[in-house]
C-alpha atoms as a PDB file:
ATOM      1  CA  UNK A   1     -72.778  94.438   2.193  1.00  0.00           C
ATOM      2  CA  UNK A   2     -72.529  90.799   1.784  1.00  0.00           C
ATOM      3  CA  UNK A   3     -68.682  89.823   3.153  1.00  0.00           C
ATOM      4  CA  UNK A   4     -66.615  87.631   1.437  1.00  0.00           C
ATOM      5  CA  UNK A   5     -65.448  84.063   2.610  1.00  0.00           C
ATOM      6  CA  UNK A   6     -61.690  84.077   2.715  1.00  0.00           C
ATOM      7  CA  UNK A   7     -59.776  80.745   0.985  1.00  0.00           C
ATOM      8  CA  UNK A   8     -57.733  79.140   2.909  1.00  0.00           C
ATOM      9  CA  UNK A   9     -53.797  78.503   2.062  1.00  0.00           C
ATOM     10  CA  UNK A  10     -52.165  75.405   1.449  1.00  0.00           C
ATOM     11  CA  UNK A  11     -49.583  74.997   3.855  1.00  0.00           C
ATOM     12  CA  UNK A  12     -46.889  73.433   1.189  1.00  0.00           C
ATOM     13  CA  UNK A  13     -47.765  76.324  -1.375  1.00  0.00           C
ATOM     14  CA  UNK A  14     -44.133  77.450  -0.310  1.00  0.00           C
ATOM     15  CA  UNK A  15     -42.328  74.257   0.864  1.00  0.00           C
ATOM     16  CA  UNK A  16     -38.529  73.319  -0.255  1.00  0.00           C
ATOM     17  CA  UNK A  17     -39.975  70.835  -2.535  1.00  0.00           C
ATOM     18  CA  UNK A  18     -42.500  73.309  -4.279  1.00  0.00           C
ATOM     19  CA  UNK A  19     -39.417  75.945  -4.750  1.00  0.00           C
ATOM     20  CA  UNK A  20     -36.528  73.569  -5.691  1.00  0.00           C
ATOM     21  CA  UNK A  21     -39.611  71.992  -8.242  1.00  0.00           C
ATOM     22  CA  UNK A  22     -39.440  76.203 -10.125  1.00  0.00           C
ATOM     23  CA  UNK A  23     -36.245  76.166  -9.904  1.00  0.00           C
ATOM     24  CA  UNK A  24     -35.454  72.453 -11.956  1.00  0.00           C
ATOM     25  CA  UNK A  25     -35.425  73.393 -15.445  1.00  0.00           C
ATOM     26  CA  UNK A  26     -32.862  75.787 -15.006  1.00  0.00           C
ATOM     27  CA  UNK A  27     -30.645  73.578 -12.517  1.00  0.00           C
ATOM     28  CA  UNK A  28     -30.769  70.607 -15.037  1.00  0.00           C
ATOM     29  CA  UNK A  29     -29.814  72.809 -18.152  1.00  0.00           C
ATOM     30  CA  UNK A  30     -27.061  74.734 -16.504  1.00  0.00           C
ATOM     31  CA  UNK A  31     -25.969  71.505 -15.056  1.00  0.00           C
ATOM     32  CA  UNK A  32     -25.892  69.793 -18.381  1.00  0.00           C
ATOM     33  CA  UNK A  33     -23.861  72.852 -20.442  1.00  0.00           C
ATOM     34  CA  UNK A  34     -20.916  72.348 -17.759  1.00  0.00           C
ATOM     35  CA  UNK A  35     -20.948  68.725 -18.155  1.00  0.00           C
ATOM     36  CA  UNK A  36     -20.449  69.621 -22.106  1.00  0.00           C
ATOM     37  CA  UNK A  37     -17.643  72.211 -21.447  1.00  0.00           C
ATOM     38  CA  UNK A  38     -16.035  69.937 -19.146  1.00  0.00           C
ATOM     39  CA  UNK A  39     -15.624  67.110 -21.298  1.00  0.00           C
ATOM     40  CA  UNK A  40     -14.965  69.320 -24.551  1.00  0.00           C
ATOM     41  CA  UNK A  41     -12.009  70.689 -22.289  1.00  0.00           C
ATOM     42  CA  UNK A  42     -10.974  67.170 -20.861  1.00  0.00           C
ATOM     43  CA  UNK A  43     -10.822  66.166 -24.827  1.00  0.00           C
ATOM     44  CA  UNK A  44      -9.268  69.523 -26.069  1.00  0.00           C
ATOM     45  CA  UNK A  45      -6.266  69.880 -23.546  1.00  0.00           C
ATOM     46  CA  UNK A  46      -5.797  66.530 -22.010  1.00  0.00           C
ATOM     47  CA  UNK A  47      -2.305  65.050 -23.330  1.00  0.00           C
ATOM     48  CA  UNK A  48      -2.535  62.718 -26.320  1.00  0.00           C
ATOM     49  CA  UNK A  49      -1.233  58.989 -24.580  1.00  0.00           C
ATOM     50  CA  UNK A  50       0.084  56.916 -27.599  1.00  0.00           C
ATOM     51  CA  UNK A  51       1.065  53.157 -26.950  1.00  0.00           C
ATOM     52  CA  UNK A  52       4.780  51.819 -27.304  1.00  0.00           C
ATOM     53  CA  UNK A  53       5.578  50.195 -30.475  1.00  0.00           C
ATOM     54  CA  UNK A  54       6.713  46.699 -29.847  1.00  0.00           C
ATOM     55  CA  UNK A  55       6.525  45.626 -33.092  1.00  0.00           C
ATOM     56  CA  UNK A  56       9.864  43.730 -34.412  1.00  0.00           C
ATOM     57  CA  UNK A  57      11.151  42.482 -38.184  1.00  0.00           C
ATOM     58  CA  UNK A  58      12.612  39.540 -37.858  1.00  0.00           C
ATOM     59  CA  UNK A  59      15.232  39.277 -40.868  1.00  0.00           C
ATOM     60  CA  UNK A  60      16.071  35.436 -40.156  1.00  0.00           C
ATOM     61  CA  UNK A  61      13.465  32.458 -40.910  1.00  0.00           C
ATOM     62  CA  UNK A  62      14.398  29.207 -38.629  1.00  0.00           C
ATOM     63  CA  UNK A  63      12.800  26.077 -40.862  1.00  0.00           C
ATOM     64  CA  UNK A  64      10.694  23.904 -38.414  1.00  0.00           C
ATOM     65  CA  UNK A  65      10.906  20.061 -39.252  1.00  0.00           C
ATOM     66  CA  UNK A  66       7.603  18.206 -39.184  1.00  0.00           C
ATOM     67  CA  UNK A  67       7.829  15.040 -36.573  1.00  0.00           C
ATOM     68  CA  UNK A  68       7.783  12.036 -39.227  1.00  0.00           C
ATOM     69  CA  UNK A  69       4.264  10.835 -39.127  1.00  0.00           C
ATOM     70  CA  UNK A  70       3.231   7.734 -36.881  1.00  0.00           C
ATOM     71  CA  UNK A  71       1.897   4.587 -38.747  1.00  0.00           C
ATOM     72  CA  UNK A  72      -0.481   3.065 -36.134  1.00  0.00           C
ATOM     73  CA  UNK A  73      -0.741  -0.565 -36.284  1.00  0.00           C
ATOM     74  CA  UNK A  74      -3.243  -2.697 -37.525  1.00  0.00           C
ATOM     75  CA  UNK A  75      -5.433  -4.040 -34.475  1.00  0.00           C
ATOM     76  CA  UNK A  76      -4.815  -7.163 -32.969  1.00  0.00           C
ATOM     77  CA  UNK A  77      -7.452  -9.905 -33.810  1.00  0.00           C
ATOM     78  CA  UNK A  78      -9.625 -11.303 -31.705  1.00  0.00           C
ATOM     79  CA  UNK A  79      -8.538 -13.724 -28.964  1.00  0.00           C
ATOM     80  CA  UNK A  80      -9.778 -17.375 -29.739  1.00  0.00           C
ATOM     81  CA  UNK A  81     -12.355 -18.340 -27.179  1.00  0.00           C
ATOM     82  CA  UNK A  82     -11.682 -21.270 -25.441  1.00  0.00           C
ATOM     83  CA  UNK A  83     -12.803 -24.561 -26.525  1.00  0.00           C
ATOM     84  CA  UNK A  84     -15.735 -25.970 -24.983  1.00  0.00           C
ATOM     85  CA  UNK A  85     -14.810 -29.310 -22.681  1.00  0.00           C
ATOM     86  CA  UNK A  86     -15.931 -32.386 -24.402  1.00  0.00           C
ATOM     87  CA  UNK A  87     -16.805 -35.668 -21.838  1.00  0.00           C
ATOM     88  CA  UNK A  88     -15.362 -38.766 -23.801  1.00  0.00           C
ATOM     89  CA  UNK A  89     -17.943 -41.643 -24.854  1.00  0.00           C
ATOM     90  CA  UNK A  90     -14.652 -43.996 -25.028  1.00  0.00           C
ATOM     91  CA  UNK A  91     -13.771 -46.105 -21.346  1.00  0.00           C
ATOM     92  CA  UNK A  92      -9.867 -46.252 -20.550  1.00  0.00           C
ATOM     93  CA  UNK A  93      -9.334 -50.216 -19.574  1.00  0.00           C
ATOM     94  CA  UNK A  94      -8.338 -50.258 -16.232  1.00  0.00           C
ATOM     95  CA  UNK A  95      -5.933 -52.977 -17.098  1.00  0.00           C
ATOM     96  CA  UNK A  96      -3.388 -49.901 -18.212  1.00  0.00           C
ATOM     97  CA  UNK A  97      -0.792 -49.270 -16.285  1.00  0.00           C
ATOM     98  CA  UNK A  98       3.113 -48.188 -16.245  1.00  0.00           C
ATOM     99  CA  UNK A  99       5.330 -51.365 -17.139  1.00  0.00           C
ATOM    100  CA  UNK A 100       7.082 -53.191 -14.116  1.00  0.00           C
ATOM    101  CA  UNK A 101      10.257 -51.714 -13.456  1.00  0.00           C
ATOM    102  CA  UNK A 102      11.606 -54.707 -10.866  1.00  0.00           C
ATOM    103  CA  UNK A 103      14.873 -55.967 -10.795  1.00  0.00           C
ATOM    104  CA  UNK A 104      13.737 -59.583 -11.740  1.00  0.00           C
ATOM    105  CA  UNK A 105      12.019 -58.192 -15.243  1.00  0.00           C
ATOM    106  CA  UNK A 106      15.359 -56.002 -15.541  1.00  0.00           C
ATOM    107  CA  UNK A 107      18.562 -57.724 -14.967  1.00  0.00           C
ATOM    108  CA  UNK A 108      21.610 -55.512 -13.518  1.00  0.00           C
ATOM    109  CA  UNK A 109      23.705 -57.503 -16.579  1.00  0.00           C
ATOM    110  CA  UNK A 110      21.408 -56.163 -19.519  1.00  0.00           C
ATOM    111  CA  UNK A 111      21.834 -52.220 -17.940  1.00  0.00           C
ATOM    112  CA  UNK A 112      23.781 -50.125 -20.106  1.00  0.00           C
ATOM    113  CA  UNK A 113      27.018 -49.366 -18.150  1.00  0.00           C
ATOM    114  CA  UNK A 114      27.628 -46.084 -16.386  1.00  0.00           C
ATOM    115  CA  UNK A 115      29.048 -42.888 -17.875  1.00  0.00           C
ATOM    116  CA  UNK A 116      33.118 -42.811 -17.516  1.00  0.00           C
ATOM    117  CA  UNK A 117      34.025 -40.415 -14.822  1.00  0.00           C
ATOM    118  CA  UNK A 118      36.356 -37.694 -15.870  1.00  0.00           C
ATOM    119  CA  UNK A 119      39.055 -37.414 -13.869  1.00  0.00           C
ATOM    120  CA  UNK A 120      39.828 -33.968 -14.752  1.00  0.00           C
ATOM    121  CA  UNK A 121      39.749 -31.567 -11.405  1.00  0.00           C
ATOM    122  CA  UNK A 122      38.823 -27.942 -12.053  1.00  0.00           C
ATOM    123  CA  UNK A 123      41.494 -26.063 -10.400  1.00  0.00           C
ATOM    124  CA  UNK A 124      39.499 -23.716  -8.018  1.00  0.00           C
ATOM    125  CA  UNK A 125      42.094 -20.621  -7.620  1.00  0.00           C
ATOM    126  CA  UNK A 126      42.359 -19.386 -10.768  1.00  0.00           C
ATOM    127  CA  UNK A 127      39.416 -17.074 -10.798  1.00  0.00           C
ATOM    128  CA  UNK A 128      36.161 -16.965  -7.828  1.00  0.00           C
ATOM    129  CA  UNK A 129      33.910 -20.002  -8.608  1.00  0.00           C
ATOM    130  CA  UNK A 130      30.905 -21.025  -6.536  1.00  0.00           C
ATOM    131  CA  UNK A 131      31.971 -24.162  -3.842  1.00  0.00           C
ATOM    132  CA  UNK A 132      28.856 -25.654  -2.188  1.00  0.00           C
ATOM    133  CA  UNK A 133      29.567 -25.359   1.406  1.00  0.00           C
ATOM    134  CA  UNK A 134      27.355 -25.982   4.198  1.00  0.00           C
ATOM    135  CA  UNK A 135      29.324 -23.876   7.153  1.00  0.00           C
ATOM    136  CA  UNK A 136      31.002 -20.660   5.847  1.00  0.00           C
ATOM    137  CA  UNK A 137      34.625 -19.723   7.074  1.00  0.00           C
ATOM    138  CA  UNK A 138      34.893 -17.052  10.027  1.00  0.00           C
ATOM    139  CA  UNK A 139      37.426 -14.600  10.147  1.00  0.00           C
ATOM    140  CA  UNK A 140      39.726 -15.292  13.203  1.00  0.00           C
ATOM    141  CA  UNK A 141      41.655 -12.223  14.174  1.00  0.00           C
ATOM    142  CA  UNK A 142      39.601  -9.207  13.835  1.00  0.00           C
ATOM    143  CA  UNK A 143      41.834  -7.213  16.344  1.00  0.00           C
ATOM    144  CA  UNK A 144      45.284  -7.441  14.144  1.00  0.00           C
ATOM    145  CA  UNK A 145      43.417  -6.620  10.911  1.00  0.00           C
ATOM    146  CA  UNK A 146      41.615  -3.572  12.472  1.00  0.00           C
ATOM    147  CA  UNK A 147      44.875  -2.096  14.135  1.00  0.00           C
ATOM    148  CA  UNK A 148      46.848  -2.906  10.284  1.00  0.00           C
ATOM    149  CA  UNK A 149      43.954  -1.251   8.298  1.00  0.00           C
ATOM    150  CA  UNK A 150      44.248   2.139  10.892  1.00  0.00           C
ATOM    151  CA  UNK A 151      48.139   1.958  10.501  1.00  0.00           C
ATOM    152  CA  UNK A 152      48.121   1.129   6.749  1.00  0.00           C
ATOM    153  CA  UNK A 153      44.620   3.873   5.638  1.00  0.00           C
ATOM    154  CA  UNK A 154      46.095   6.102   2.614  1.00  0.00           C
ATOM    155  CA  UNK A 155      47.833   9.088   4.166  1.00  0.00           C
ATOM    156  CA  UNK A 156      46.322  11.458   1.623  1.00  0.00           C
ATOM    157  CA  UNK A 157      42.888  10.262   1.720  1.00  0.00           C
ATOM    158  CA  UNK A 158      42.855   9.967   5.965  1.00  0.00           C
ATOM    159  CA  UNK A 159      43.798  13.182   5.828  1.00  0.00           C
ATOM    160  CA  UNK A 160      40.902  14.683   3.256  1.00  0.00           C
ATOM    161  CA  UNK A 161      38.170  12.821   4.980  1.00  0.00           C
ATOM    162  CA  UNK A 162      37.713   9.941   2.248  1.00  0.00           C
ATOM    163  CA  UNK A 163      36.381   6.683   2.540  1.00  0.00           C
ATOM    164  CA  UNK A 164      34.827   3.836   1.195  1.00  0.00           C
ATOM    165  CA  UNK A 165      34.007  -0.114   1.129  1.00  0.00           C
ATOM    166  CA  UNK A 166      36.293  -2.206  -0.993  1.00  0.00           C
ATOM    167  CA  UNK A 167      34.562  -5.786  -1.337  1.00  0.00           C
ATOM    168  CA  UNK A 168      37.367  -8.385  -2.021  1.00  0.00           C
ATOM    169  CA  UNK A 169      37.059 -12.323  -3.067  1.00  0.00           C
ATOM    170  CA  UNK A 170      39.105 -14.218  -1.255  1.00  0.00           C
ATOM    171  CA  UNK A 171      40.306 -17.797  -1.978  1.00  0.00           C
ATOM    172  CA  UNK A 172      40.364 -20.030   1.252  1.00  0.00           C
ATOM    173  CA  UNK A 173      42.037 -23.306   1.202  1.00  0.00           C
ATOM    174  CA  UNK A 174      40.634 -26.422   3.048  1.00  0.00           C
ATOM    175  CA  UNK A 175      43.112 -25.399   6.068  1.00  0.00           C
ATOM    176  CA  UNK A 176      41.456 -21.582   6.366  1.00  0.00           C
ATOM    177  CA  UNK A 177      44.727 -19.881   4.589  1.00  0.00           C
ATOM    178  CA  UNK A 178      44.172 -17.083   2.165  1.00  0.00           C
ATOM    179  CA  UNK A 179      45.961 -18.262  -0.910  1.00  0.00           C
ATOM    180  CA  UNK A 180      44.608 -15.673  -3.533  1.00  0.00           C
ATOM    181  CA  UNK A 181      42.545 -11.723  -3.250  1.00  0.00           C
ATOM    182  CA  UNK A 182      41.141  -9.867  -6.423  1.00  0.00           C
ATOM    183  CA  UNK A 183      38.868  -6.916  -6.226  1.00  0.00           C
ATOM    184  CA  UNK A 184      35.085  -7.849  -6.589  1.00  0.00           C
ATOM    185  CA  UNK A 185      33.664  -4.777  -6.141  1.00  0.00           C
ATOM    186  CA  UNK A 186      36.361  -0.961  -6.097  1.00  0.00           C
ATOM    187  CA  UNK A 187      35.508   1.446  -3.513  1.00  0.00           C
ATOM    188  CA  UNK A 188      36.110   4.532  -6.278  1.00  0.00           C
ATOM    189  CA  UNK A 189      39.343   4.938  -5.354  1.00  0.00           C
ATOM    190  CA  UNK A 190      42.424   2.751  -6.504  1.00  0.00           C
ATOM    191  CA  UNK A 191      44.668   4.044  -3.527  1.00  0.00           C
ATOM    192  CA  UNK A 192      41.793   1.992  -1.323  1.00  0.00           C
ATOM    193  CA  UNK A 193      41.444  -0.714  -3.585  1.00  0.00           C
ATOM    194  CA  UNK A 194      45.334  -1.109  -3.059  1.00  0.00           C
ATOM    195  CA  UNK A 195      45.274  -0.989   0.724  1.00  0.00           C
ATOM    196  CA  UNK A 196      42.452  -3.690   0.623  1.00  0.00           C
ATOM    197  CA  UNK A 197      44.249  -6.375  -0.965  1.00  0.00           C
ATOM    198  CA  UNK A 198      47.167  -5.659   0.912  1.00  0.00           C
ATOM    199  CA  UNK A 199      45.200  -5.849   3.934  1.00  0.00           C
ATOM    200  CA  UNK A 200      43.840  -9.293   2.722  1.00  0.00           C
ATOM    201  CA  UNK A 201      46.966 -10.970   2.836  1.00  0.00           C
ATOM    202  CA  UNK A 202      46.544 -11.055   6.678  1.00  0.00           C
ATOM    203  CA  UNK A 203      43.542 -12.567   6.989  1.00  0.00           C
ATOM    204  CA  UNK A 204      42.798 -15.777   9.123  1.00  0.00           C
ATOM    205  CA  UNK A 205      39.760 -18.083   8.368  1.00  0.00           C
ATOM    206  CA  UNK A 206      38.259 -21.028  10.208  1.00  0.00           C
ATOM    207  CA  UNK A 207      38.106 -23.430   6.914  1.00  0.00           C
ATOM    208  CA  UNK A 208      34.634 -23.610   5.101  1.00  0.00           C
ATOM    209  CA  UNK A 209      32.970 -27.078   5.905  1.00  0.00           C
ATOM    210  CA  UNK A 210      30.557 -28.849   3.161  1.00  0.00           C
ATOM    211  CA  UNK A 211      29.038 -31.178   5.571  1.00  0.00           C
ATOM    212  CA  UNK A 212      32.039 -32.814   7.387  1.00  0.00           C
ATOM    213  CA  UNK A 213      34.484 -32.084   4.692  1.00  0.00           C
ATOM    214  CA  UNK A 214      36.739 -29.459   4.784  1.00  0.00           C
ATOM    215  CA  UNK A 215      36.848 -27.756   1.061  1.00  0.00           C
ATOM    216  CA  UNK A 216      38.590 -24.716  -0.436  1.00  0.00           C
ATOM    217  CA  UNK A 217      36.106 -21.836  -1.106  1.00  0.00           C
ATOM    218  CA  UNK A 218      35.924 -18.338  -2.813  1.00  0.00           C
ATOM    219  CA  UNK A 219      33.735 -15.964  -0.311  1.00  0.00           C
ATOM    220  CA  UNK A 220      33.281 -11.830  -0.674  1.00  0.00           C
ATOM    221  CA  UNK A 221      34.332 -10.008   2.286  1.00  0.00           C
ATOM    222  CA  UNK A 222      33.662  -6.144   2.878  1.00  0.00           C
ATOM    223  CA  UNK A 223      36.495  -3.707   3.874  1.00  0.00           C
ATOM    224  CA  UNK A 224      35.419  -0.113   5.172  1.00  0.00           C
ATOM    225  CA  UNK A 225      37.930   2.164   5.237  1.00  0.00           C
ATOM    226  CA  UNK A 226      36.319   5.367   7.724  1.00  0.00           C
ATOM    227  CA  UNK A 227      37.658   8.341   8.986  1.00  0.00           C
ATOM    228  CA  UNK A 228      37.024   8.715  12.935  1.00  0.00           C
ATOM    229  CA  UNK A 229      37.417  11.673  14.546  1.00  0.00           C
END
């Protein structure tokens, strides 16, 4: 009796792999009916969500006016190009010249005489008019005007913390004296304004010079009223 050979096994005949490969047609369909009853029950019994109506009737109608249309200009023309330098054929005589302008070919006695001078004089103080000077006046007692502007500062406005700069024109005569104040320039406030001209009237100049000659002059001086603590 002949015996007989015995085959060998493979040693993956009953791996994981080789059972979970059996078992895969019936894990993928079972998988795939509760995937359908899952979302046929999401669908069935998941609440309905609707979106807010936002829509509006509007019962007025506002007219919109069109801008007026724009006529655009014509373009400029061209700009001329400029004209081409010509060098003259024609020689200026040398012999050209400006006629002699010597006493001896022009008398004094055949001059035409001079303008009449007017003898009218401008008179200076009625309103600020610009003197030529050459040496501006200085104010002479800064001390007295400081201690009349702290004892004479609006009452109401020291007291509320108000300032401000009142530019006044003053008139200056040839001797230094103030002899007329206007406002040039208010401060804002008329109760300041008021307490700068009166403040004016004290004033002492050193008289404006136009070379060596003394002459009357309108100048702009600044007054700061300031509350110190």
């Amino acid at each position: 009796m002949t015996p007989q050979r015995a085959v060998p096994r493979r040693p993956d005949a009953d791996s994981a792999n080789n059972r979970f490969k059996g078992h895969f047609r019936s894990i993928f369909w079972t998988s795939m009916i509760l995937g359908v009853v899952g979302h046929f029950a999401a669908f069935e019994y998941w609440p309905a969500v609707t979106a807010p109506d936002i829509s509006y009737v509007s019962a007025e109608l506002t007219a919109v006016e069109l801008p007026p249309e724009i006529e655009i200009p014509e373009a400029p023309h061209a700009i001329a190009r400029p004209a081409t330098p010509v060098i003259a054929t024609t020689m200026v005589s040398e012999e050209v010249t400006i006629a002699p302008t010597t006493f001896e070919m022009n008398p004094v006695e055949k001059l035409p005489p001079p303008p009449e001078r007017s003898e009218v004089v401008e008179d200076l103080s009625v309103e600020p008019t610009f003197t030529p000077f050459t040496v501006a006046p200085v104010i002479l007692n800064r001390e007295e005007i400081i201690d009349q502007m702290r004892s004479g500062y609006p009452p109401l406005l020291k007291s509320a913390g108000i300032g401000g700069v009142v530019h006044v024109f003053f008139y200056i005569d040839a001797e230094g004296r103030v002899q007329a104040t206007r406002v040039n320039r208010s401060s804002g406030y008329e109760q300041l304004d008021q307490a700068a001209l009166q403040l004016a009237g004290i004033y002492r100049f050193s008289p404006a010079l136009n070379r060596d000659t003394r002459v009357p002059v309108w100048v702009s001086f600044p007054i700061a009223y300031q509350v110190v603590n």
